[in-house]
PDB file of N, CA and C in Angstrom:
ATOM      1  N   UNK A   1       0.824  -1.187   0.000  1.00  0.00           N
ATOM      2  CA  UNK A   1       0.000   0.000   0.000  1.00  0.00           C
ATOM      3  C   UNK A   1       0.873   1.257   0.000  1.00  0.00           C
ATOM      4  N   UNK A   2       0.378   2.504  -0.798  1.00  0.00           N
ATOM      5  CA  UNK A   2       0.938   3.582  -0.345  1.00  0.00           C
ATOM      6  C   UNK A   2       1.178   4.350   1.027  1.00  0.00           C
ATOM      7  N   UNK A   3       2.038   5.102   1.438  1.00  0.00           N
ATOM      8  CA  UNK A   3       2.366   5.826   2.626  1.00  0.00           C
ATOM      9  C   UNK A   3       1.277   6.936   2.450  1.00  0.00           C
ATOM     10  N   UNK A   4       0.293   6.660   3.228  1.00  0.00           N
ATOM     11  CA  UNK A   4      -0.613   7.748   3.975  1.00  0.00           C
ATOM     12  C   UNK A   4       0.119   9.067   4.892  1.00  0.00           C
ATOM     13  N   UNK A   5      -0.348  10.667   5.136  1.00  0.00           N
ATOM     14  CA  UNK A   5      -0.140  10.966   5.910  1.00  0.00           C
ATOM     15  C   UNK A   5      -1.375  11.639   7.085  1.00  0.00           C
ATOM     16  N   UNK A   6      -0.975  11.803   8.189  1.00  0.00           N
ATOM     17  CA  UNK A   6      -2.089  12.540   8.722  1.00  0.00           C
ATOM     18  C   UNK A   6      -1.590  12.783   9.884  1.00  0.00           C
ATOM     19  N   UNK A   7      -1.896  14.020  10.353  1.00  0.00           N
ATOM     20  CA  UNK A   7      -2.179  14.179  12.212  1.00  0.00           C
ATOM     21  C   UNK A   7      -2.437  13.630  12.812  1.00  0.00           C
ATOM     22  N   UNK A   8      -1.326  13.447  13.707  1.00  0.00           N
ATOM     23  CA  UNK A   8      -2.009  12.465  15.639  1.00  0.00           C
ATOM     24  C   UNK A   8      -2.076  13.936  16.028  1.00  0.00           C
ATOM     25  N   UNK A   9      -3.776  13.883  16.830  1.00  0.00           N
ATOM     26  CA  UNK A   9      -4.634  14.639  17.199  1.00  0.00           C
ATOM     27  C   UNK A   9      -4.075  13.872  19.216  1.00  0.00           C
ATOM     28  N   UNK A  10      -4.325  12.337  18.910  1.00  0.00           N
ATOM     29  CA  UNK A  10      -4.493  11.921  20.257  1.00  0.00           C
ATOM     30  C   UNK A  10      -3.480  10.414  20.469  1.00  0.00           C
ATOM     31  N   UNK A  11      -2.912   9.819  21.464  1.00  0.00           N
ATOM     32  CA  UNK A  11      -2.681   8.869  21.760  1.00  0.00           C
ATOM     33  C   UNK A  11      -3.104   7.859  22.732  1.00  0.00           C
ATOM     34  N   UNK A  12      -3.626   6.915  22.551  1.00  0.00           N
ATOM     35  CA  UNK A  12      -4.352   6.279  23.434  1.00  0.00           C
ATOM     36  C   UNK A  12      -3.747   5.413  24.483  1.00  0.00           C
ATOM     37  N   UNK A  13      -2.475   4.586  23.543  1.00  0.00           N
ATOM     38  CA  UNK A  13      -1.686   4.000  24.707  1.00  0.00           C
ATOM     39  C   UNK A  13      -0.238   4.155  23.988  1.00  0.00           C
ATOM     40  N   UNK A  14       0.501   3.090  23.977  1.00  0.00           N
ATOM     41  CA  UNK A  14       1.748   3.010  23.713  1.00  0.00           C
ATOM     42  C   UNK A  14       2.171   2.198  22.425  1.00  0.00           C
ATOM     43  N   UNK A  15       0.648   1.559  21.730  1.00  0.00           N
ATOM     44  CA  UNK A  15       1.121   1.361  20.404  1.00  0.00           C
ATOM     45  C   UNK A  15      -0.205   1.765  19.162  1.00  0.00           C
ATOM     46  N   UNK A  16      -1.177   2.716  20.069  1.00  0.00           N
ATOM     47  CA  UNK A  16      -2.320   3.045  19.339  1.00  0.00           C
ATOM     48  C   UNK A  16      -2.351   4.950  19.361  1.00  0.00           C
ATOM     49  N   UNK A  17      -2.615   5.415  18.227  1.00  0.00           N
ATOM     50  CA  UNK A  17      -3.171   6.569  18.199  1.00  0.00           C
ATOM     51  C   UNK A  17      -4.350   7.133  17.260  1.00  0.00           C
ATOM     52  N   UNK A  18      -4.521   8.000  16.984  1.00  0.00           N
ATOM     53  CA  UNK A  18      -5.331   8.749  16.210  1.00  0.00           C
ATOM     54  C   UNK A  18      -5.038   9.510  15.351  1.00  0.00           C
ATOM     55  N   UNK A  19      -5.419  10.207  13.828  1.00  0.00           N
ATOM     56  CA  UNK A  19      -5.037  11.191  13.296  1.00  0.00           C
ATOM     57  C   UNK A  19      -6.676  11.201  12.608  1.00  0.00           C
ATOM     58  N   UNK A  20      -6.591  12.283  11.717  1.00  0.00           N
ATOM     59  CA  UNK A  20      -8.099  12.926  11.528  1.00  0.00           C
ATOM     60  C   UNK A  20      -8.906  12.006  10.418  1.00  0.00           C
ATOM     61  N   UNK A  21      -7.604  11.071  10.033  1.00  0.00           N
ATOM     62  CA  UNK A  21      -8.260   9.747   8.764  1.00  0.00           C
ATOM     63  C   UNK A  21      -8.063   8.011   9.364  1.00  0.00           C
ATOM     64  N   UNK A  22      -7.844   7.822  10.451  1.00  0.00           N
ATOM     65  CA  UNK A  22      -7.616   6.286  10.790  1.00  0.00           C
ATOM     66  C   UNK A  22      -7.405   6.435  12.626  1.00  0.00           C
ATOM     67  N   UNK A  23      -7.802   5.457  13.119  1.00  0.00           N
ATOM     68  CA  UNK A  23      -7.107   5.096  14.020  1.00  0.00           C
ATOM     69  C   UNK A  23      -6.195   3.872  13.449  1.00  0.00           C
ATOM     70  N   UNK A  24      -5.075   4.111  14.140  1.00  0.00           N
ATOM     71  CA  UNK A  24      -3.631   3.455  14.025  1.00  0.00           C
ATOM     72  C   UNK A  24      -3.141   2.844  15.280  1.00  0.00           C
ATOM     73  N   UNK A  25      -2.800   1.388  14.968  1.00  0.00           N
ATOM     74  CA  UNK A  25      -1.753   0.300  16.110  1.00  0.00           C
ATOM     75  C   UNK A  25      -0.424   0.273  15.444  1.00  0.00           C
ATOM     76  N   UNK A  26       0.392   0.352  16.046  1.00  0.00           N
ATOM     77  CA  UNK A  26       1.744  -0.032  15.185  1.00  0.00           C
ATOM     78  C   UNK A  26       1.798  -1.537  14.917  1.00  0.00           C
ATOM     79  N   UNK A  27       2.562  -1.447  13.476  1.00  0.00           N
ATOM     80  CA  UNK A  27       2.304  -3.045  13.650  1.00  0.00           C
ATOM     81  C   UNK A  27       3.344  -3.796  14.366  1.00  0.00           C
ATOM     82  N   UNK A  28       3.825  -4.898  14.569  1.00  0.00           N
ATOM     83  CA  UNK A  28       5.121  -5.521  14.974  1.00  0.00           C
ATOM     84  C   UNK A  28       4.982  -5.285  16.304  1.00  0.00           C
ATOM     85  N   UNK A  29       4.465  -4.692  17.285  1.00  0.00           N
ATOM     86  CA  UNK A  29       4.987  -4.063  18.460  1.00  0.00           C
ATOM     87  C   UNK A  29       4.051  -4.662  19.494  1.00  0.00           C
ATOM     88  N   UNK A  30       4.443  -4.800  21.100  1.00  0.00           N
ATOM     89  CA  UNK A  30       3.036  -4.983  21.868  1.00  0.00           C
ATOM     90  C   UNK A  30       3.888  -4.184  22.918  1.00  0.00           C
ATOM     91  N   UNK A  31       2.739  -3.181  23.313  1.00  0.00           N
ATOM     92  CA  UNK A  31       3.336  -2.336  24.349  1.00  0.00           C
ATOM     93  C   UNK A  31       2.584  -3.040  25.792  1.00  0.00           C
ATOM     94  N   UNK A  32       2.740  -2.814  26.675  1.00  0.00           N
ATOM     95  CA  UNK A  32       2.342  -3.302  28.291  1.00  0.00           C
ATOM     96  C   UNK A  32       0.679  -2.306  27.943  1.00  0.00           C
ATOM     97  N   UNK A  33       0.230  -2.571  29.013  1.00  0.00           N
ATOM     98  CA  UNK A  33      -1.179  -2.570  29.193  1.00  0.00           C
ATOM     99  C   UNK A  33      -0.893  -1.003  29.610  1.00  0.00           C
ATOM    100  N   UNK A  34      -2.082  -0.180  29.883  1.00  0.00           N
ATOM    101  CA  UNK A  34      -1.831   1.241  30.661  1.00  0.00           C
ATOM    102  C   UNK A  34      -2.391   1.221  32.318  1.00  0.00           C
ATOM    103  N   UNK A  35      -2.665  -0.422  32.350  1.00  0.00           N
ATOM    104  CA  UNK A  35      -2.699  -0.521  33.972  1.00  0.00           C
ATOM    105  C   UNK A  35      -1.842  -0.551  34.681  1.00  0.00           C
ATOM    106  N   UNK A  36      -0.496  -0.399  33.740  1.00  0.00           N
ATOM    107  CA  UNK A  36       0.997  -1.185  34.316  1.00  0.00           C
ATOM    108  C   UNK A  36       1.879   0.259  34.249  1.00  0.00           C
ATOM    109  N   UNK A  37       3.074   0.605  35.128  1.00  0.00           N
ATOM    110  CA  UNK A  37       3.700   1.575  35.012  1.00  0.00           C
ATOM    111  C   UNK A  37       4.624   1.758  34.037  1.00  0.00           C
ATOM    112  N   UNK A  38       4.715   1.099  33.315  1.00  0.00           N
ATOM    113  CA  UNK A  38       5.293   0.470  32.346  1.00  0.00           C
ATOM    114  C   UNK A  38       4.515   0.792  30.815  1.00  0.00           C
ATOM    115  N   UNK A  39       3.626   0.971  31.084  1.00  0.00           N
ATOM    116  CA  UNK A  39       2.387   1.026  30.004  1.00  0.00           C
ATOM    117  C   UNK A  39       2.443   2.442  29.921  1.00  0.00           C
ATOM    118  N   UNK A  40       1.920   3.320  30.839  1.00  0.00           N
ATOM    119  CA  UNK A  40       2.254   4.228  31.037  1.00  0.00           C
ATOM    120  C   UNK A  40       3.289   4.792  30.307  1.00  0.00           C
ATOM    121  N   UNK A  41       4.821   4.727  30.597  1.00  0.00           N
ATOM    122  CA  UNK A  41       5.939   5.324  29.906  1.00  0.00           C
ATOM    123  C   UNK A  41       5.889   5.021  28.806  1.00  0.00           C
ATOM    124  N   UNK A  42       5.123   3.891  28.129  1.00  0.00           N
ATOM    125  CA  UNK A  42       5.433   3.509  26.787  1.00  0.00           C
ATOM    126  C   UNK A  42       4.435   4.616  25.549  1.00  0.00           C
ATOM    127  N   UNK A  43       3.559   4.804  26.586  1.00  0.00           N
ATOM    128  CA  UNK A  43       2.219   6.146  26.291  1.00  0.00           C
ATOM    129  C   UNK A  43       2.966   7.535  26.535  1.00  0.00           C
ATOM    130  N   UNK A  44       3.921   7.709  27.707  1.00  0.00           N
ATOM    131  CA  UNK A  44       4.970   8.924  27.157  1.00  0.00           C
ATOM    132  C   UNK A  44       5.012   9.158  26.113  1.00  0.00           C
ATOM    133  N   UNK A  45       6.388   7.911  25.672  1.00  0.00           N
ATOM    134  CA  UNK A  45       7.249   7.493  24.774  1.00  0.00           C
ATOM    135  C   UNK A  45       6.803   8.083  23.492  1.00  0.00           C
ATOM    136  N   UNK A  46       5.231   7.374  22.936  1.00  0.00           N
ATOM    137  CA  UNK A  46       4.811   7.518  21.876  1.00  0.00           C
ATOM    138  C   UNK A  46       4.393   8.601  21.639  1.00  0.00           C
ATOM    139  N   UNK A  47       3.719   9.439  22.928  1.00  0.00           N
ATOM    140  CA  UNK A  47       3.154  11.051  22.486  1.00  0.00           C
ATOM    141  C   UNK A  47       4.480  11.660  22.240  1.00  0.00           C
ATOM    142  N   UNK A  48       6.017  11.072  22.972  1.00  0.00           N
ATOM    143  CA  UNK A  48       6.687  12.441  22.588  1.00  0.00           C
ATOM    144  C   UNK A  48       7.324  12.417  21.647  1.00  0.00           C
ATOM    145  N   UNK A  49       6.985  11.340  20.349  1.00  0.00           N
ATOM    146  CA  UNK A  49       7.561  11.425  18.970  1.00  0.00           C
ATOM    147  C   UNK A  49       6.436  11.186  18.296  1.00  0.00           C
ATOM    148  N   UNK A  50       5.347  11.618  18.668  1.00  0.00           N
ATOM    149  CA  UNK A  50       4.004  11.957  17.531  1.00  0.00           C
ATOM    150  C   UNK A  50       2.837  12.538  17.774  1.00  0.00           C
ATOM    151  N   UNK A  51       2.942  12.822  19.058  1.00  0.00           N
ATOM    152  CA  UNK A  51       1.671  13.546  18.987  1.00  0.00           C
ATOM    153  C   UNK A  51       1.856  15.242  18.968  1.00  0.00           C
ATOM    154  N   UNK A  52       0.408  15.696  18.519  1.00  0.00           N
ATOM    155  CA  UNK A  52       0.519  16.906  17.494  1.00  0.00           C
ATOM    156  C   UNK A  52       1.434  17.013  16.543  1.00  0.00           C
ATOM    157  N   UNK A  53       1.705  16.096  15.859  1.00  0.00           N
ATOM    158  CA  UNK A  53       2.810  16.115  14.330  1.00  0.00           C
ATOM    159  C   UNK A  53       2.320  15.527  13.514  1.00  0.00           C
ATOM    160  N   UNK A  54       2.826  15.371  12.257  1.00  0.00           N
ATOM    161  CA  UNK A  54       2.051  14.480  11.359  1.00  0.00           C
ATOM    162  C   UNK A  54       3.404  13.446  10.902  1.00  0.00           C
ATOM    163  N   UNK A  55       2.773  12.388  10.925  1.00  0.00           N
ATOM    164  CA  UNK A  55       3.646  10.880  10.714  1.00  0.00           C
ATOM    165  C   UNK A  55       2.962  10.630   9.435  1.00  0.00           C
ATOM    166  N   UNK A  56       3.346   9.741   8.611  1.00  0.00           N
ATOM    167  CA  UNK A  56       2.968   8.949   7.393  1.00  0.00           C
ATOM    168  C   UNK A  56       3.187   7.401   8.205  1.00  0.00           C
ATOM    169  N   UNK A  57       2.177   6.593   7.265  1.00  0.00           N
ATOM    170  CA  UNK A  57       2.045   5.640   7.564  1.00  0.00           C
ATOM    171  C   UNK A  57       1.758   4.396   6.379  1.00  0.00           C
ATOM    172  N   UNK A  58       1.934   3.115   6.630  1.00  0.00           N
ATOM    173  CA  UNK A  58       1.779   2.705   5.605  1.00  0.00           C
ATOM    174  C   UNK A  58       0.751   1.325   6.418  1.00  0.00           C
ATOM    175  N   UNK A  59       0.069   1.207   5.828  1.00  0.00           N
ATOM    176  CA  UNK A  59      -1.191   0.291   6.734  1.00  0.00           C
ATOM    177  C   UNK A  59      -1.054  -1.416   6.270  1.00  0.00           C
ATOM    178  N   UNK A  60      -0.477  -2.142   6.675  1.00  0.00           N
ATOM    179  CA  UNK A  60      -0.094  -3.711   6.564  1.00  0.00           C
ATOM    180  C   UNK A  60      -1.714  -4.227   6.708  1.00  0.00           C
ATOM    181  N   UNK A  61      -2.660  -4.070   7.424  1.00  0.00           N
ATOM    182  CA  UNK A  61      -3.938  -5.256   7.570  1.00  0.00           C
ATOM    183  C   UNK A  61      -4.887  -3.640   8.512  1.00  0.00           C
ATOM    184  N   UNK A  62      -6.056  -4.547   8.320  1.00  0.00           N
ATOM    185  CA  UNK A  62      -7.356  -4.132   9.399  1.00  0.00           C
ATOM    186  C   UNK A  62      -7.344  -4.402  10.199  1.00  0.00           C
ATOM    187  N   UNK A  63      -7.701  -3.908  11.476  1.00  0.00           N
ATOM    188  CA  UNK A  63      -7.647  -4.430  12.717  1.00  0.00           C
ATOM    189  C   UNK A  63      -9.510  -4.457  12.959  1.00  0.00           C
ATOM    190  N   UNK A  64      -9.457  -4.451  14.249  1.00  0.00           N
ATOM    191  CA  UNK A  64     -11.129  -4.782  14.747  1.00  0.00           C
ATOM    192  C   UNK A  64     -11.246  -3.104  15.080  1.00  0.00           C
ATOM    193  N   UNK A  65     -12.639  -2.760  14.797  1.00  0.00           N
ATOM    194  CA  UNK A  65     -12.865  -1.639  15.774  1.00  0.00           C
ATOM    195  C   UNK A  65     -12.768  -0.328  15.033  1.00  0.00           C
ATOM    196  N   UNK A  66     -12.715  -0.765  13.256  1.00  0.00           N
ATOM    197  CA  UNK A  66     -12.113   0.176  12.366  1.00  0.00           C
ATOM    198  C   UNK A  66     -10.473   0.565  12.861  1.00  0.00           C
ATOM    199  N   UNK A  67      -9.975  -0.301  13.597  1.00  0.00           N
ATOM    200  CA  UNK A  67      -8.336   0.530  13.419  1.00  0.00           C
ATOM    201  C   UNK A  67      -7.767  -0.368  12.113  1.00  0.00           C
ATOM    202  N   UNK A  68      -6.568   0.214  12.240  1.00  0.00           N
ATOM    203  CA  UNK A  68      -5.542   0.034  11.276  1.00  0.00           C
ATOM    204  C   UNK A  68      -4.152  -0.006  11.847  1.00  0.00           C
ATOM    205  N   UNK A  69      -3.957  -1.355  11.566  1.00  0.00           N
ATOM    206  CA  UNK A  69      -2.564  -1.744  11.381  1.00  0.00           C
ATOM    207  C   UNK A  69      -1.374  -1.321  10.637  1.00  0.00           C
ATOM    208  N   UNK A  70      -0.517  -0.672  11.163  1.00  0.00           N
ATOM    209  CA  UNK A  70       0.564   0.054   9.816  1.00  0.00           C
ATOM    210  C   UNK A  70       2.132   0.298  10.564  1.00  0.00           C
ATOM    211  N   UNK A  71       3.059   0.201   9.598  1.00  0.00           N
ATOM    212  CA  UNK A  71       4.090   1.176   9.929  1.00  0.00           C
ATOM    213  C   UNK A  71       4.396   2.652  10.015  1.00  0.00           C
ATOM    214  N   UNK A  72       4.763   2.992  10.768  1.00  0.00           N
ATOM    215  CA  UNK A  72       4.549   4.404  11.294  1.00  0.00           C
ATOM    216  C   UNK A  72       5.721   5.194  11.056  1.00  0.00           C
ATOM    217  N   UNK A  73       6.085   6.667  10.586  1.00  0.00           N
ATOM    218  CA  UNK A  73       7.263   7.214  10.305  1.00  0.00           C
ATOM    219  C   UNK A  73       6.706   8.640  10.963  1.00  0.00           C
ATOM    220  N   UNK A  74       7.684   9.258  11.860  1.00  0.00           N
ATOM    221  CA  UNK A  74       8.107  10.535  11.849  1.00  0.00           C
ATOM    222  C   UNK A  74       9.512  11.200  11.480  1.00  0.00           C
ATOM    223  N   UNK A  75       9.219  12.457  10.623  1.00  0.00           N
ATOM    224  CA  UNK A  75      10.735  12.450  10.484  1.00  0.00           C
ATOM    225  C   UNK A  75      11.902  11.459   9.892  1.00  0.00           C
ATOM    226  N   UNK A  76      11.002  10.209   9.076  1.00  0.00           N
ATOM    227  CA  UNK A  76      12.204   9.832   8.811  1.00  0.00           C
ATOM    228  C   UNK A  76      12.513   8.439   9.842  1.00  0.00           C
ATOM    229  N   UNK A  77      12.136   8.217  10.727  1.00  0.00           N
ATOM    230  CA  UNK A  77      12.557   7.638  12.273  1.00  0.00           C
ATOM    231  C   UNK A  77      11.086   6.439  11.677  1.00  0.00           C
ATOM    232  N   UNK A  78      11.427   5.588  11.820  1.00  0.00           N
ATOM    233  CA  UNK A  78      10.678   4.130  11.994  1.00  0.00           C
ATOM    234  C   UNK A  78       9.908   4.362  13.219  1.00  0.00           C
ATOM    235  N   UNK A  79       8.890   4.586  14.055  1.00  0.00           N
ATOM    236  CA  UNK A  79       8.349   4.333  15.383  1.00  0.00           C
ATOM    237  C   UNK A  79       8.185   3.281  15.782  1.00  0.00           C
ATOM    238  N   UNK A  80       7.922   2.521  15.369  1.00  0.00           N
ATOM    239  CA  UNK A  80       7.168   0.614  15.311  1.00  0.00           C
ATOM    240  C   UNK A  80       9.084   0.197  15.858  1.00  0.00           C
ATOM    241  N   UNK A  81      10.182   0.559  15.162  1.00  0.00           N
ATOM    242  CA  UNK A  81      11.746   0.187  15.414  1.00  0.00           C
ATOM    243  C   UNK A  81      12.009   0.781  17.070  1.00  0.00           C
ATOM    244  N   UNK A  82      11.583   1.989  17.047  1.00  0.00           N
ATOM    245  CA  UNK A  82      12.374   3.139  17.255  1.00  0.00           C
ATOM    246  C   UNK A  82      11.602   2.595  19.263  1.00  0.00           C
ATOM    247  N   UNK A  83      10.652   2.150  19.017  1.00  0.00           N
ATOM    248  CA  UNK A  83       9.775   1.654  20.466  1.00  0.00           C
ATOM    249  C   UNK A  83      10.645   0.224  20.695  1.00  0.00           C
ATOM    250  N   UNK A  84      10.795  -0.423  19.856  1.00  0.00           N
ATOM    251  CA  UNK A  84      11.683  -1.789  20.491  1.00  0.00           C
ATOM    252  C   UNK A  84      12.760  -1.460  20.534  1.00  0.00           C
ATOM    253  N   UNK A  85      13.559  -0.538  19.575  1.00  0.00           N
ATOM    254  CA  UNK A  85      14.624  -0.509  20.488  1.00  0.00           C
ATOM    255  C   UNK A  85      15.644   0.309  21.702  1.00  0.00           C
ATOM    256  N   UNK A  86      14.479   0.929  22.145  1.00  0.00           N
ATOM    257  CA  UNK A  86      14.086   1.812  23.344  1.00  0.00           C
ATOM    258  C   UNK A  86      13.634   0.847  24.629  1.00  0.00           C
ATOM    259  N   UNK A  87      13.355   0.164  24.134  1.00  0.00           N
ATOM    260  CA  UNK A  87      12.310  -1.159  25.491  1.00  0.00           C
ATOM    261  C   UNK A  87      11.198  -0.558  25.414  1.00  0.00           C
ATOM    262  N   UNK A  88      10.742  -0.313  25.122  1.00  0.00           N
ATOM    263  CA  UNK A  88       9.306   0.523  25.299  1.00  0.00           C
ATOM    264  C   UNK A  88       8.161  -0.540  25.087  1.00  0.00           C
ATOM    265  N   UNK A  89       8.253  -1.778  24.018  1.00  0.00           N
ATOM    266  CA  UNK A  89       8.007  -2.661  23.362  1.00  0.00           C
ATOM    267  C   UNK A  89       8.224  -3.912  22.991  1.00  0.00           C
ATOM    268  N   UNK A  90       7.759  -4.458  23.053  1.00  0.00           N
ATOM    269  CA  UNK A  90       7.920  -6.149  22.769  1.00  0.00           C
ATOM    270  C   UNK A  90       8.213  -6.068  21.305  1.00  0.00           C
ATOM    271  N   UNK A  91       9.105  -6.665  19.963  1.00  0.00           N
ATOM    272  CA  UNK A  91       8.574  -7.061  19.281  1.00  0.00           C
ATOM    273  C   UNK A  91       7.864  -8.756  18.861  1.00  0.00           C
ATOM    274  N   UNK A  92       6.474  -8.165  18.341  1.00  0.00           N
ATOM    275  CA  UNK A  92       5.614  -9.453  17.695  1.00  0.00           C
ATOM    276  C   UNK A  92       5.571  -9.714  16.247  1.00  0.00           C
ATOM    277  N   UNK A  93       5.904 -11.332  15.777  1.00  0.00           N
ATOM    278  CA  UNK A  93       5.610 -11.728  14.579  1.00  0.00           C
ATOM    279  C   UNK A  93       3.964 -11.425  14.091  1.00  0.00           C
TER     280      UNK A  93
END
């Protein structure tokens, strides 16, 4: 698929956000829950390299719930990479 772009308006946790055309999960990634303190920082993490900016994205599958599954770019910077190799993230096959 082509690289989409759009505004994160909002972030929900540490591998989901929003922009004004999709909700977005990163793909590859599983962040901790936001019950966990851990979850938490990983919801830092992600607002402080995308939210209020605009990322491009490139969408791998559908998820449930109307989201969307995709790789995520700010700047150039992989996010979906840039969270595992920070710890922020598990990566998943």
């Amino acid at each position: 698929m082509a690289r989409e772009t759009g505004f994160c308006f909002s972030v929900m946790d540490g591998d989901t956000f929003e922009t004004h055309l999709h909700t977005v999960v990163l793909a590859r990634v599983r962040t901790p829950p936001l019950s966990t303190p851990e979850g938490h920082k990983a919801k830092r993490k992600v607002a402080s390299m995308i939210l209020n900016r605009f990322v491009s994205y490139e969408i791998v599958s559908k998820y449930i719930y109307h989201q969307y599954i995709a790789e995520v770019w700010c700047d150039d910077i992989n996010i979906n990479d840039q969270m595992i190799s920070e710890g922020y993230a598990e990566k998943v096959d």
